[in-house]
PDB file of N, CA and C in Angstrom:
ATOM      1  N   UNK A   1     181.943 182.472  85.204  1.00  0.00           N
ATOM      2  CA  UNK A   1     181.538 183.660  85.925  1.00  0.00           C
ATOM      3  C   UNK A   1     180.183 184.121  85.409  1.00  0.00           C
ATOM      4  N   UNK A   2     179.259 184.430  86.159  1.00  0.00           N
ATOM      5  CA  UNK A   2     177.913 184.991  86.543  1.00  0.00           C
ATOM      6  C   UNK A   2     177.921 186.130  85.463  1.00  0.00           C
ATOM      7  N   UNK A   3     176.912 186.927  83.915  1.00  0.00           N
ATOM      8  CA  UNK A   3     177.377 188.039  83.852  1.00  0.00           C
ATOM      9  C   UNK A   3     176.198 189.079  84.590  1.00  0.00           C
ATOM     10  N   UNK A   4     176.887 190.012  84.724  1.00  0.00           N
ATOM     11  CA  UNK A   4     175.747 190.766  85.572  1.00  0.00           C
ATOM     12  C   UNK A   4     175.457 192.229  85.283  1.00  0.00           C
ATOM     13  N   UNK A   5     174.634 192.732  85.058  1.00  0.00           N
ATOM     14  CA  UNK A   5     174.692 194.041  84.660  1.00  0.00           C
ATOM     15  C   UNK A   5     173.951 195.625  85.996  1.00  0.00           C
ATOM     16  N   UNK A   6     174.519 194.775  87.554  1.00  0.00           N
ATOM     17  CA  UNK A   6     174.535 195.303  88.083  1.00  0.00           C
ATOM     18  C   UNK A   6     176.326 195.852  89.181  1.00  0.00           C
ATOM     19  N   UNK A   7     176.292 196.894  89.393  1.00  0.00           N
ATOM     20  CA  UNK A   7     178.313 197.132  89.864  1.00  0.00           C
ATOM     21  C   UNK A   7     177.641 198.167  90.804  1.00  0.00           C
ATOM     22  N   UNK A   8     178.818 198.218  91.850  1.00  0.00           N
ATOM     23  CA  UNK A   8     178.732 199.514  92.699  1.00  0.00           C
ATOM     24  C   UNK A   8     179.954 200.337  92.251  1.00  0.00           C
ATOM     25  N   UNK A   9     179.774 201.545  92.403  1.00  0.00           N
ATOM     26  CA  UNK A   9     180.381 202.380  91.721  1.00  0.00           C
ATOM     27  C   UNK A   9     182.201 201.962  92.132  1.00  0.00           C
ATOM     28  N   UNK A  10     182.257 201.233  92.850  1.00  0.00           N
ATOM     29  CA  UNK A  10     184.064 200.639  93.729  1.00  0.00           C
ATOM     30  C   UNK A  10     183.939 199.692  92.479  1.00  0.00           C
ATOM     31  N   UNK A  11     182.961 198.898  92.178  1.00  0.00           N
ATOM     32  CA  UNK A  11     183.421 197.591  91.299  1.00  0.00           C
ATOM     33  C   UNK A  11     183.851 198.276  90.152  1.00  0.00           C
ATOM     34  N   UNK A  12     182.951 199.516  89.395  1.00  0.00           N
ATOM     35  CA  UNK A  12     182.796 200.034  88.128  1.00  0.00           C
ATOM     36  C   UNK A  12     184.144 200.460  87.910  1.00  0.00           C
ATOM     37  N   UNK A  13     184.370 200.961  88.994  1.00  0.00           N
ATOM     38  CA  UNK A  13     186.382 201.786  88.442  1.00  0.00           C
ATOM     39  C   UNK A  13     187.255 200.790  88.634  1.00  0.00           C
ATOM     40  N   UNK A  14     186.946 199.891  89.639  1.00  0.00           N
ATOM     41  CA  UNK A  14     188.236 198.408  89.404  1.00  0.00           C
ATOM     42  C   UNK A  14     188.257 197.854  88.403  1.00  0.00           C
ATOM     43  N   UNK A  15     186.935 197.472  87.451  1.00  0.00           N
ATOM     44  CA  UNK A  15     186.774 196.765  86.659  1.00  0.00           C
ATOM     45  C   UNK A  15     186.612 197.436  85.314  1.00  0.00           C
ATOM     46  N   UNK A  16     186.734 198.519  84.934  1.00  0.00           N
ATOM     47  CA  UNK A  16     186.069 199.364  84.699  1.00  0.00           C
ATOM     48  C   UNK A  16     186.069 198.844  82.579  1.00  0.00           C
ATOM     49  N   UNK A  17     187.382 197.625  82.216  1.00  0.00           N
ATOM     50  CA  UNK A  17     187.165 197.117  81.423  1.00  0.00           C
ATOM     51  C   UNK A  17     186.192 196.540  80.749  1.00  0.00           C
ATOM     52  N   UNK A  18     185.519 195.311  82.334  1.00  0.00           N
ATOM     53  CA  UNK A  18     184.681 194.496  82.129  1.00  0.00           C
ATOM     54  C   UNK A  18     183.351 195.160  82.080  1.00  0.00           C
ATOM     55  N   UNK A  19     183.053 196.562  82.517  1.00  0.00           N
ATOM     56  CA  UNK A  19     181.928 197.087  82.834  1.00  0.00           C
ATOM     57  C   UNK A  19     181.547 197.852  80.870  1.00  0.00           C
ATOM     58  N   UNK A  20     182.702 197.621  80.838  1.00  0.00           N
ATOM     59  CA  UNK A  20     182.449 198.887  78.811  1.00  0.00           C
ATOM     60  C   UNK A  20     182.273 197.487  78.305  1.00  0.00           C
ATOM     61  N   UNK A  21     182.882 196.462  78.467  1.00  0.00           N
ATOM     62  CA  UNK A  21     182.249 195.265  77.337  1.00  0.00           C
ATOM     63  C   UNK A  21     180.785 194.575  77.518  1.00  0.00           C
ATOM     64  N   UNK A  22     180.741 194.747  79.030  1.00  0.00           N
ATOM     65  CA  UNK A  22     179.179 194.409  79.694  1.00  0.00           C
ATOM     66  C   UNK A  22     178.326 194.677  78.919  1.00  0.00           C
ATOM     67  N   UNK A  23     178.579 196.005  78.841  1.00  0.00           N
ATOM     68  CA  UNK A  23     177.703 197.547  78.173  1.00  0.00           C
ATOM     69  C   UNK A  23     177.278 197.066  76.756  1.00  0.00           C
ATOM     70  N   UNK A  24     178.437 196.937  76.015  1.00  0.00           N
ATOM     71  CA  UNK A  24     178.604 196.289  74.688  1.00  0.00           C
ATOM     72  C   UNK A  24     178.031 194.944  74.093  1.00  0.00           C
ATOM     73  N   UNK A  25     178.069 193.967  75.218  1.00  0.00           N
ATOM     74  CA  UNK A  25     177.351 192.566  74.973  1.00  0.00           C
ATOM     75  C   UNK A  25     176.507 192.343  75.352  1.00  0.00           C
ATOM     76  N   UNK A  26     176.256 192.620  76.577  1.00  0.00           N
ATOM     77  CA  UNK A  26     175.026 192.516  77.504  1.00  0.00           C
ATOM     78  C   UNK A  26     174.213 193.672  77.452  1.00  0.00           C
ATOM     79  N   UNK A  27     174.039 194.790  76.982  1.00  0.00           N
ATOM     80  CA  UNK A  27     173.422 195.361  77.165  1.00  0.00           C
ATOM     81  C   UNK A  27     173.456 196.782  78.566  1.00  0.00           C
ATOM     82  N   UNK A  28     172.704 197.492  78.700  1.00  0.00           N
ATOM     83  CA  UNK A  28     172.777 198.284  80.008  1.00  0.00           C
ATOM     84  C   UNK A  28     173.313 197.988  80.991  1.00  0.00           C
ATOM     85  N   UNK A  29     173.814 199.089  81.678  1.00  0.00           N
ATOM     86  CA  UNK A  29     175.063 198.493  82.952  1.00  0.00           C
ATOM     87  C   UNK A  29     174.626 199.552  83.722  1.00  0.00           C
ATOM     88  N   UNK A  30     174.156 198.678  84.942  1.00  0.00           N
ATOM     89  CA  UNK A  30     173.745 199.509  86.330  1.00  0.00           C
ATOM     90  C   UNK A  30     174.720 200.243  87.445  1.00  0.00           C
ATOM     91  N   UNK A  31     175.062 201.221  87.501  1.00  0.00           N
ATOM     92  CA  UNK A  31     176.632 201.483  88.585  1.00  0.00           C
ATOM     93  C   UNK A  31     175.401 202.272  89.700  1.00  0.00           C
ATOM     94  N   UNK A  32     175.458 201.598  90.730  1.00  0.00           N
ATOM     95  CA  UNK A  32     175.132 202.131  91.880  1.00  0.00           C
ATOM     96  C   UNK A  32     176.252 203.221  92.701  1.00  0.00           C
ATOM     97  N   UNK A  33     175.920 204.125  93.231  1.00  0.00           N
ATOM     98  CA  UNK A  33     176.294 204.345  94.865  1.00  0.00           C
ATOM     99  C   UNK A  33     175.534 205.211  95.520  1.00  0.00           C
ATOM    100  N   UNK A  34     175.953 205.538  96.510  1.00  0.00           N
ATOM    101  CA  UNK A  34     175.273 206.335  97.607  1.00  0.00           C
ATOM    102  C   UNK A  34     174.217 207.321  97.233  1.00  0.00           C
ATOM    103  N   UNK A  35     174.550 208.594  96.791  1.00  0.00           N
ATOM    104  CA  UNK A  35     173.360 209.359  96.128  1.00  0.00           C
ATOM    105  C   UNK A  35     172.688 208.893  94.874  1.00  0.00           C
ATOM    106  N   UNK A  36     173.054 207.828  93.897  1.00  0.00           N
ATOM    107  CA  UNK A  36     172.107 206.931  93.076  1.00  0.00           C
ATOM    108  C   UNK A  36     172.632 206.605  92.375  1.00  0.00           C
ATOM    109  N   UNK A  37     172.271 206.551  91.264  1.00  0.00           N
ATOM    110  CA  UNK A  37     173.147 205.244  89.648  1.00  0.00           C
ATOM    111  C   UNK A  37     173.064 205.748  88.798  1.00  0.00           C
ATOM    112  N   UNK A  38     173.942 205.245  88.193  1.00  0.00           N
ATOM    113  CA  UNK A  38     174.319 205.479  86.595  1.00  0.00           C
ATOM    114  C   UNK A  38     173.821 204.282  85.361  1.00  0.00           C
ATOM    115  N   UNK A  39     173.606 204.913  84.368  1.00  0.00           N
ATOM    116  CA  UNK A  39     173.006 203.541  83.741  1.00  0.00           C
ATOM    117  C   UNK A  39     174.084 203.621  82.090  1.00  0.00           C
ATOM    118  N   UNK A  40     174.840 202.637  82.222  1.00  0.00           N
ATOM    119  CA  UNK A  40     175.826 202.808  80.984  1.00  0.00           C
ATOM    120  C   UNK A  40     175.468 202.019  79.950  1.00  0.00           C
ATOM    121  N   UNK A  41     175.102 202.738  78.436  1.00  0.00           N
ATOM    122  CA  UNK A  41     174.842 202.038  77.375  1.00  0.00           C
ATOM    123  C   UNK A  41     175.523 202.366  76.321  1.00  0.00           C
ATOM    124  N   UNK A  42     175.822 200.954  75.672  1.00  0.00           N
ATOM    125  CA  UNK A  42     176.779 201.246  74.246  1.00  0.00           C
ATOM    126  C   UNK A  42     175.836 201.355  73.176  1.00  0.00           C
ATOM    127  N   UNK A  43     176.414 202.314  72.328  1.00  0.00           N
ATOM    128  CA  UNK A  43     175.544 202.844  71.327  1.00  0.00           C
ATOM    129  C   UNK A  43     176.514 202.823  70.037  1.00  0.00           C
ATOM    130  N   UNK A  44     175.840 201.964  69.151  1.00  0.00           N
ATOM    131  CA  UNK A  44     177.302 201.294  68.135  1.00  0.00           C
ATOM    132  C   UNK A  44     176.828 202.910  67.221  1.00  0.00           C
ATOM    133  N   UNK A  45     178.464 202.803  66.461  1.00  0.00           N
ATOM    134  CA  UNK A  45     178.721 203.730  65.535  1.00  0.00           C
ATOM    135  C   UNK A  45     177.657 203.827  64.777  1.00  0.00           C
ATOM    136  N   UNK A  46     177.370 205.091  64.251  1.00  0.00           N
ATOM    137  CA  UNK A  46     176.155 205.691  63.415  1.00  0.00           C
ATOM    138  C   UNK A  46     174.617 205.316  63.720  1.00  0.00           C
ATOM    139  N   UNK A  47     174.480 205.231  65.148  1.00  0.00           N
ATOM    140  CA  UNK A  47     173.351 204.957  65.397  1.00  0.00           C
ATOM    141  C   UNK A  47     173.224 206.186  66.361  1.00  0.00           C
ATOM    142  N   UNK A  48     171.664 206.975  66.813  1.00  0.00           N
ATOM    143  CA  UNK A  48     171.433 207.771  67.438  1.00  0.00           C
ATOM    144  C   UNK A  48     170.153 207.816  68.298  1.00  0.00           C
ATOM    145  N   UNK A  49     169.867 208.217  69.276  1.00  0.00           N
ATOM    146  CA  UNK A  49     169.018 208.397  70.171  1.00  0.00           C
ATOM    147  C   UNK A  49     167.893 209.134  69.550  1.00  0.00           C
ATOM    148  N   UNK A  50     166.948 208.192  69.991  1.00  0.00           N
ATOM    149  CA  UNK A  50     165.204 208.983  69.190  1.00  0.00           C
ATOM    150  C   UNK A  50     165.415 210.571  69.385  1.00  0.00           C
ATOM    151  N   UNK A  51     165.773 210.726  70.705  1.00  0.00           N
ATOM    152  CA  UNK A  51     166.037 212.153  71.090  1.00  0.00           C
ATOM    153  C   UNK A  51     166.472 213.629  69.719  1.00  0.00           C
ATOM    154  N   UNK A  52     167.799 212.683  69.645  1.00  0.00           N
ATOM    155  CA  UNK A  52     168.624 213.273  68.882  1.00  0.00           C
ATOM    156  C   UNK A  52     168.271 213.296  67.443  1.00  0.00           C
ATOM    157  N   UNK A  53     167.414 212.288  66.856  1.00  0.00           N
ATOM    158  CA  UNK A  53     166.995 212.014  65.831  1.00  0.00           C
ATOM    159  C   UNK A  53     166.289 213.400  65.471  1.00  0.00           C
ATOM    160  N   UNK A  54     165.082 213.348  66.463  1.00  0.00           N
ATOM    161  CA  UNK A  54     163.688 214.281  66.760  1.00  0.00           C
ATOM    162  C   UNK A  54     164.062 216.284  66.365  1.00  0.00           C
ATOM    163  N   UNK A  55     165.242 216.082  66.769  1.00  0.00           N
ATOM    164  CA  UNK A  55     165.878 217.501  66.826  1.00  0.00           C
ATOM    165  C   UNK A  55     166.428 217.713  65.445  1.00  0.00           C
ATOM    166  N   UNK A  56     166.843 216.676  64.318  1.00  0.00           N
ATOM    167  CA  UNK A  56     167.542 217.024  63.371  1.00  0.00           C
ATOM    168  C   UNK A  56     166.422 217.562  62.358  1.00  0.00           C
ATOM    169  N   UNK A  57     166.421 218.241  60.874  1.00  0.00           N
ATOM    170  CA  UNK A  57     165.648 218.146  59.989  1.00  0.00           C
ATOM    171  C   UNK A  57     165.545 217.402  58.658  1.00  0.00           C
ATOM    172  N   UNK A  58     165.014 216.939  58.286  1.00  0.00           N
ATOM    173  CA  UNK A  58     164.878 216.399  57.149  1.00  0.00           C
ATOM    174  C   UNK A  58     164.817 214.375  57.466  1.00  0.00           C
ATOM    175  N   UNK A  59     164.729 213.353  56.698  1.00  0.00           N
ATOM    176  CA  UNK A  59     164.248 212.409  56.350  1.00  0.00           C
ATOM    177  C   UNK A  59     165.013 211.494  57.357  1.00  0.00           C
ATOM    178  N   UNK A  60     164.899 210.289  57.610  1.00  0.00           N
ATOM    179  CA  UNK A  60     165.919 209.282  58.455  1.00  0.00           C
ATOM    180  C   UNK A  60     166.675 208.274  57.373  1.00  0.00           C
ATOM    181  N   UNK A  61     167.684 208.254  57.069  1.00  0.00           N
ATOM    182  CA  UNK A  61     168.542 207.286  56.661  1.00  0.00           C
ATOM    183  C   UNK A  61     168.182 205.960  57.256  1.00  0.00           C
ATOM    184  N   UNK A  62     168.128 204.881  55.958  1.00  0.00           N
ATOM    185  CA  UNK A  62     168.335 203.260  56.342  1.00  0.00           C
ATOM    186  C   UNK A  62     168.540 202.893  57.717  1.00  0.00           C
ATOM    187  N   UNK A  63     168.411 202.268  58.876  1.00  0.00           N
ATOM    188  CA  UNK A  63     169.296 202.161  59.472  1.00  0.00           C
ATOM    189  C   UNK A  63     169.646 202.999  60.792  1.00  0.00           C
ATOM    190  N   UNK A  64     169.603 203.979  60.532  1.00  0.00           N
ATOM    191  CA  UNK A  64     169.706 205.187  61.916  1.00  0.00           C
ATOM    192  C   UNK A  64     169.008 205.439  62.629  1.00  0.00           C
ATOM    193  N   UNK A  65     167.879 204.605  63.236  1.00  0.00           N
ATOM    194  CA  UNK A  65     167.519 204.540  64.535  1.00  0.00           C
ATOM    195  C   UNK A  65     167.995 203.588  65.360  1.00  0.00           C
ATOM    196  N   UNK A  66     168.242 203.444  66.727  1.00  0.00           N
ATOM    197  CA  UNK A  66     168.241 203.028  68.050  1.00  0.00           C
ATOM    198  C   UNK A  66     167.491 203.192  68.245  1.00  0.00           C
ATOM    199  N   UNK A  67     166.821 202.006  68.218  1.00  0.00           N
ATOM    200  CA  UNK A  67     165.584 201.877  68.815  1.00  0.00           C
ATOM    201  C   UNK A  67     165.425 201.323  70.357  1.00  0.00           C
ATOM    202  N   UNK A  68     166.564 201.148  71.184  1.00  0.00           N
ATOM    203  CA  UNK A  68     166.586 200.552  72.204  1.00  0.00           C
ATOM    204  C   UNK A  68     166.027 202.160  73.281  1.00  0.00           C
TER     205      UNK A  68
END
């Protein structure tokens, strides 16, 4: 089987297993529908979004960026 990291939002809830491991192995997972998409990403334990980083104070720990 093909892997694909595109679903319409009908595939995403049938499948909705294969779509969290997608996420996990493959990377970003596209869920389309009608008014627009969703973009699903796994973000392993103790890692955080530049975002979230930006907002905290003090130094960055080893390790604790996501850099994706």
């Amino acid at each position: 089987m093909a892997v694909t990291n595109q679903w319409t939002r009908r595939e995403a809830e049938a499948r909705i297993g294969e779509v969290l491991e997608a996420a996990k192995t493959g990377g970003p997972q596209h869920i389309s529908e009608v008014s627009g998409s969703f973009e699903l990403t796994f973000i392993p334990a103790g890692k955080r979004k530049v975002g979230e980083l930006l907002r905290q104070e003090g130094p960055l720990e080893d390790g604790e960026l996501d850099e994706r």
